[in-house]
Protein backbone atom coordinates (compact mmCIF):
# COMPACT_ATOMS: atom_id res chain seq x y z
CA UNK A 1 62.40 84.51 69.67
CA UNK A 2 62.90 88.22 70.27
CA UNK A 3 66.65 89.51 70.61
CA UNK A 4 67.03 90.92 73.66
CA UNK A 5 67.17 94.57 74.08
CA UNK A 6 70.17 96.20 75.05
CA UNK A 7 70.71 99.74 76.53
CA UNK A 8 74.08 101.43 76.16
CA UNK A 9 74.53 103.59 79.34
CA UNK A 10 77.25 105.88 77.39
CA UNK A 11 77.00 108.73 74.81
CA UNK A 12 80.42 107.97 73.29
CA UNK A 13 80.44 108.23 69.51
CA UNK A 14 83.21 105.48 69.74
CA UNK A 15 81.75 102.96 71.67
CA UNK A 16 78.35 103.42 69.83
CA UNK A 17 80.41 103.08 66.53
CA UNK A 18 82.16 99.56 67.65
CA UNK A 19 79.12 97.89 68.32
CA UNK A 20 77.28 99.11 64.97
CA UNK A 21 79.90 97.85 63.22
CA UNK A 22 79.81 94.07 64.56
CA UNK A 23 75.65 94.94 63.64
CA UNK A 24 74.71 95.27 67.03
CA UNK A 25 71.86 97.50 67.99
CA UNK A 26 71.49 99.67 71.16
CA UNK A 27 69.65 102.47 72.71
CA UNK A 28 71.60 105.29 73.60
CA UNK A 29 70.73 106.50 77.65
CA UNK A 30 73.45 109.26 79.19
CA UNK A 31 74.31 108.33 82.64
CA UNK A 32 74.62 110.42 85.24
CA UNK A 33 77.49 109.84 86.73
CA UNK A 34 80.65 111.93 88.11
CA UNK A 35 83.45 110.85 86.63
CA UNK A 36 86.28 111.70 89.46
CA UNK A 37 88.95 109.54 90.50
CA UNK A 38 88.93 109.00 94.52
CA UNK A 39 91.52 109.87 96.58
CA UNK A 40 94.38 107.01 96.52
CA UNK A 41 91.99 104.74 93.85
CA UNK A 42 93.62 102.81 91.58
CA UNK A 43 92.71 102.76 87.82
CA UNK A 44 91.56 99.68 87.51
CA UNK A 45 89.35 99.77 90.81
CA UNK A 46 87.98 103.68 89.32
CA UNK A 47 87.03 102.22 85.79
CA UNK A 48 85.35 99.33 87.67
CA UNK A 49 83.29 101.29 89.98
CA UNK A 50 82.27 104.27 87.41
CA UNK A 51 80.94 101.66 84.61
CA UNK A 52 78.58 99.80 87.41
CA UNK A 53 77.70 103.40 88.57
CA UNK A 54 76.81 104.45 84.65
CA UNK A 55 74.99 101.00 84.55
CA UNK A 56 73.04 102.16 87.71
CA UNK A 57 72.13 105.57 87.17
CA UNK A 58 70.57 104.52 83.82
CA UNK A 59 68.92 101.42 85.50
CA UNK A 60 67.35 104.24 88.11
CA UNK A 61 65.73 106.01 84.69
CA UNK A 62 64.29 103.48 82.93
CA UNK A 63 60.83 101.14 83.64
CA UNK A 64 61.67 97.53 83.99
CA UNK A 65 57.88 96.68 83.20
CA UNK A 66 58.73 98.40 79.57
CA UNK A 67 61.71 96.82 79.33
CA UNK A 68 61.99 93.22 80.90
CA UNK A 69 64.77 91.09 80.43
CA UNK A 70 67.16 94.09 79.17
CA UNK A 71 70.56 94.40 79.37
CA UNK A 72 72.27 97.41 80.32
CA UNK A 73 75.80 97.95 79.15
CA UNK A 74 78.36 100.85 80.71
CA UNK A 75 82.00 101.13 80.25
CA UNK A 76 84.62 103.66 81.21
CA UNK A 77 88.44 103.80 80.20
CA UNK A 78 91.09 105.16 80.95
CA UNK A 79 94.79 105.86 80.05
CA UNK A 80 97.56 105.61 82.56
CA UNK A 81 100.75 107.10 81.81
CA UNK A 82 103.97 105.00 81.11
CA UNK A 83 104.94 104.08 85.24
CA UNK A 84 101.12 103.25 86.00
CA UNK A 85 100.47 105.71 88.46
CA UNK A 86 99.21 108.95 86.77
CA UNK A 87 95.78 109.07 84.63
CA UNK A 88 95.82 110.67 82.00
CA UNK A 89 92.48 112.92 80.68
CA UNK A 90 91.35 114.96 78.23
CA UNK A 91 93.63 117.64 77.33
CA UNK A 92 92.34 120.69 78.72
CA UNK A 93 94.23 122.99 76.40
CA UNK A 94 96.72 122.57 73.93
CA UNK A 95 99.60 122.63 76.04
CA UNK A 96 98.45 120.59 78.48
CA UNK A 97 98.30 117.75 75.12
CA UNK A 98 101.83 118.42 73.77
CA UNK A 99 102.98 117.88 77.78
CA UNK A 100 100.78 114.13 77.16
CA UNK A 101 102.21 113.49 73.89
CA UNK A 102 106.17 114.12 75.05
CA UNK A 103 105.49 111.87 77.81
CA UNK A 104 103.78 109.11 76.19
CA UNK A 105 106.75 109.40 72.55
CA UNK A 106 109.30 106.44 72.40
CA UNK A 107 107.12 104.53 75.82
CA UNK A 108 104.33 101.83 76.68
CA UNK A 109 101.62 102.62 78.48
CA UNK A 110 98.59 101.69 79.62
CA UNK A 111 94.69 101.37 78.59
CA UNK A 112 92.10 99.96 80.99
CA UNK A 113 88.67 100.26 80.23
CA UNK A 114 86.14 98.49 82.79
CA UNK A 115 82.84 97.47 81.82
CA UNK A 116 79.26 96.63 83.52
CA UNK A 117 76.30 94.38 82.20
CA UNK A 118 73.48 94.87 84.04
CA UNK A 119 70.47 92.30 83.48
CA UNK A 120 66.72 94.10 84.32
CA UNK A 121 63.39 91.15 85.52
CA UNK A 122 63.15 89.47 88.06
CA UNK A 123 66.63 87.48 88.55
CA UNK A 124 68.74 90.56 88.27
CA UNK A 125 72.13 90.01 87.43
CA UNK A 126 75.41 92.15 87.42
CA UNK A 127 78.70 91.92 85.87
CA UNK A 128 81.95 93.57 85.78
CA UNK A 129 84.94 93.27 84.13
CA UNK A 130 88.33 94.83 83.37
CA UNK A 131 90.28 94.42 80.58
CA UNK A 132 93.77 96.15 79.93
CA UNK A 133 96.12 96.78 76.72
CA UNK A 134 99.75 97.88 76.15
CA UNK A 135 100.23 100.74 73.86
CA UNK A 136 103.80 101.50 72.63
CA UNK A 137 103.73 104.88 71.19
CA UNK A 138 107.00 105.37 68.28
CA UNK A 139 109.43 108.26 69.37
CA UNK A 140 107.99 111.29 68.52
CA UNK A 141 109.75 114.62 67.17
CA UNK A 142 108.49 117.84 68.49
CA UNK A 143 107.05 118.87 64.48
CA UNK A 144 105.08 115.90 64.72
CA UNK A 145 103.23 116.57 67.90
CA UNK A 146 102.82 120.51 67.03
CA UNK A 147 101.58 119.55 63.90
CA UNK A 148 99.10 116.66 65.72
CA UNK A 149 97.63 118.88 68.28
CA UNK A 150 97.18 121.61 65.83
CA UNK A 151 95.03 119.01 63.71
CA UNK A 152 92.90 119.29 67.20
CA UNK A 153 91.90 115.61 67.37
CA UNK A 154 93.99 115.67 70.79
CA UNK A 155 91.56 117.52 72.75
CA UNK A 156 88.44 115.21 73.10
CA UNK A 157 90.97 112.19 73.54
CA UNK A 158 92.26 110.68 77.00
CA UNK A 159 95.71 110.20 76.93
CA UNK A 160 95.62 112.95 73.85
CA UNK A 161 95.92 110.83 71.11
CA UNK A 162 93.20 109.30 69.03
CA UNK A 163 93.86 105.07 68.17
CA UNK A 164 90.80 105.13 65.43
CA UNK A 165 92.30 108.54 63.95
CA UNK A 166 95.23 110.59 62.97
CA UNK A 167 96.67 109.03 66.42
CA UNK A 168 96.67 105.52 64.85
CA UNK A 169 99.82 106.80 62.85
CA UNK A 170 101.71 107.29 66.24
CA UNK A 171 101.37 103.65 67.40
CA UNK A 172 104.29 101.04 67.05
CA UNK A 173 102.46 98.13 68.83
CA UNK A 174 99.28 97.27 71.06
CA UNK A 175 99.58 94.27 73.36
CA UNK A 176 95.65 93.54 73.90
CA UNK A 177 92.86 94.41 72.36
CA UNK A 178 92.53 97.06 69.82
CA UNK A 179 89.22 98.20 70.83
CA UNK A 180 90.11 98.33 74.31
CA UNK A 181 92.10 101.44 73.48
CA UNK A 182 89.29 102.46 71.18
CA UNK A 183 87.18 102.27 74.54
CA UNK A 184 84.92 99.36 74.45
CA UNK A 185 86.37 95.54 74.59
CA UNK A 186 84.57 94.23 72.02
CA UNK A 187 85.36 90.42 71.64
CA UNK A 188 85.10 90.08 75.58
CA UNK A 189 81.81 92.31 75.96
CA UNK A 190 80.69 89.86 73.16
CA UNK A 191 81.90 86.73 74.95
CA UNK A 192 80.03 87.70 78.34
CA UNK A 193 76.84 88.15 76.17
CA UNK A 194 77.21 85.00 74.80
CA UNK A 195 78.36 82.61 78.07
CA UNK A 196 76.82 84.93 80.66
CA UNK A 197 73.99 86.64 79.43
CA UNK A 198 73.24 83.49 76.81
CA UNK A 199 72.73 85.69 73.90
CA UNK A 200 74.09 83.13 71.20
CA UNK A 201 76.78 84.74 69.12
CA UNK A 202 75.28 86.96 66.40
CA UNK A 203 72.03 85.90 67.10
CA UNK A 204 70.59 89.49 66.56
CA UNK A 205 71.86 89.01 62.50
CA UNK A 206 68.46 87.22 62.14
């Protein structure tokens, strides 16, 4: 039987890195998609709505008739500052980072990332899904976070802090999944394959 194909609608290094590692194989399609918050939107609803969005704009550049039966996979994440309100990005300079860093030392916040599997043929189907961790970042001193954002791994990381690098050192507990924070949910994305999508687990191994 042939594995299905699946389609990553993201261009993250990350999230292409989590699913190598559990040996599963994508193709790599950059959506097209504006990645705002709306006015008054909560996290959880924005992460929902921007991975179907990724999954669609993808969908809208690829042939079904070359790839029937495909699954499309988007995600998006996001970190929410200790209090749940305020998003936090990408740094957009280094001060801007040490200002994440202070507020995030000796606090938990949050990680959602929300993801969208989009089945191609004839019976389309769609799925989302949200899934959230706790981060508790240790208290830290104001050497350690000038010597951190100097090391410049802060500045292509939400929330300014990197879980799979130099960052990892800063965390005193997760509550959730590990690659949630990472950005991609891996044993639930897996589980959804498997009792959704029927794709028997590890199945593309053979």
């Amino acid at each position: 039987m042939r594995p299905t194909q699946i389609i990553l609608a993201s261009t993250s290094p990350r999230r292409v890195n989590l699913l190598s590692q559990v040996h599963l194989k994508v193709e790599v399609y950059s959506p097209q998609v504006v990645e705002i918050q709306k006015p008054r939107e909560k996290p959880i609803k924005m992460v929902l709505r921007l991975a179907q969005e990724k999954a669609e704009s993808v969908f809208a550049k690829i042939s079904e008739k070359k790839n029937p039966g495909c699954l499309i996979l988007a995600a998006d994440t996001v970190v929410v500052a200790p209090g749940g309100k305020k998003i936090l990005g990408k740094p957009s300079s280094p001060k801007e980072a040490t200002s994440m860093l202070k507020l995030l030392s000796g606090k938990t916040h949050t990680v959602f990332t929300g993801y969208c599997i989009l089945q191609l043929g004839k019976s389309q189907k769609l799925l989302t899904r949200v899934v959230q961790s706790q981060v508790k970042i240790r208290k830290l001193s104001s050497s350690q976070i000038l010597q951190y954002v100097l090391s410049q791994e802060p500045m292509d990381k939400a929330g300014a802090y990197g879980a799979q690098g130099l960052g990892m050192a800063f965390i005193e507990k997760i509550e959730g999944s590990y690659t949630n924070v990472v950005g991609l949910p891996i044993a639930e994305v897996l589980t959804d394959l498997e009792k959704e999508f029927k794709i028997p687990f590890l199945s593309w191994l053979k």
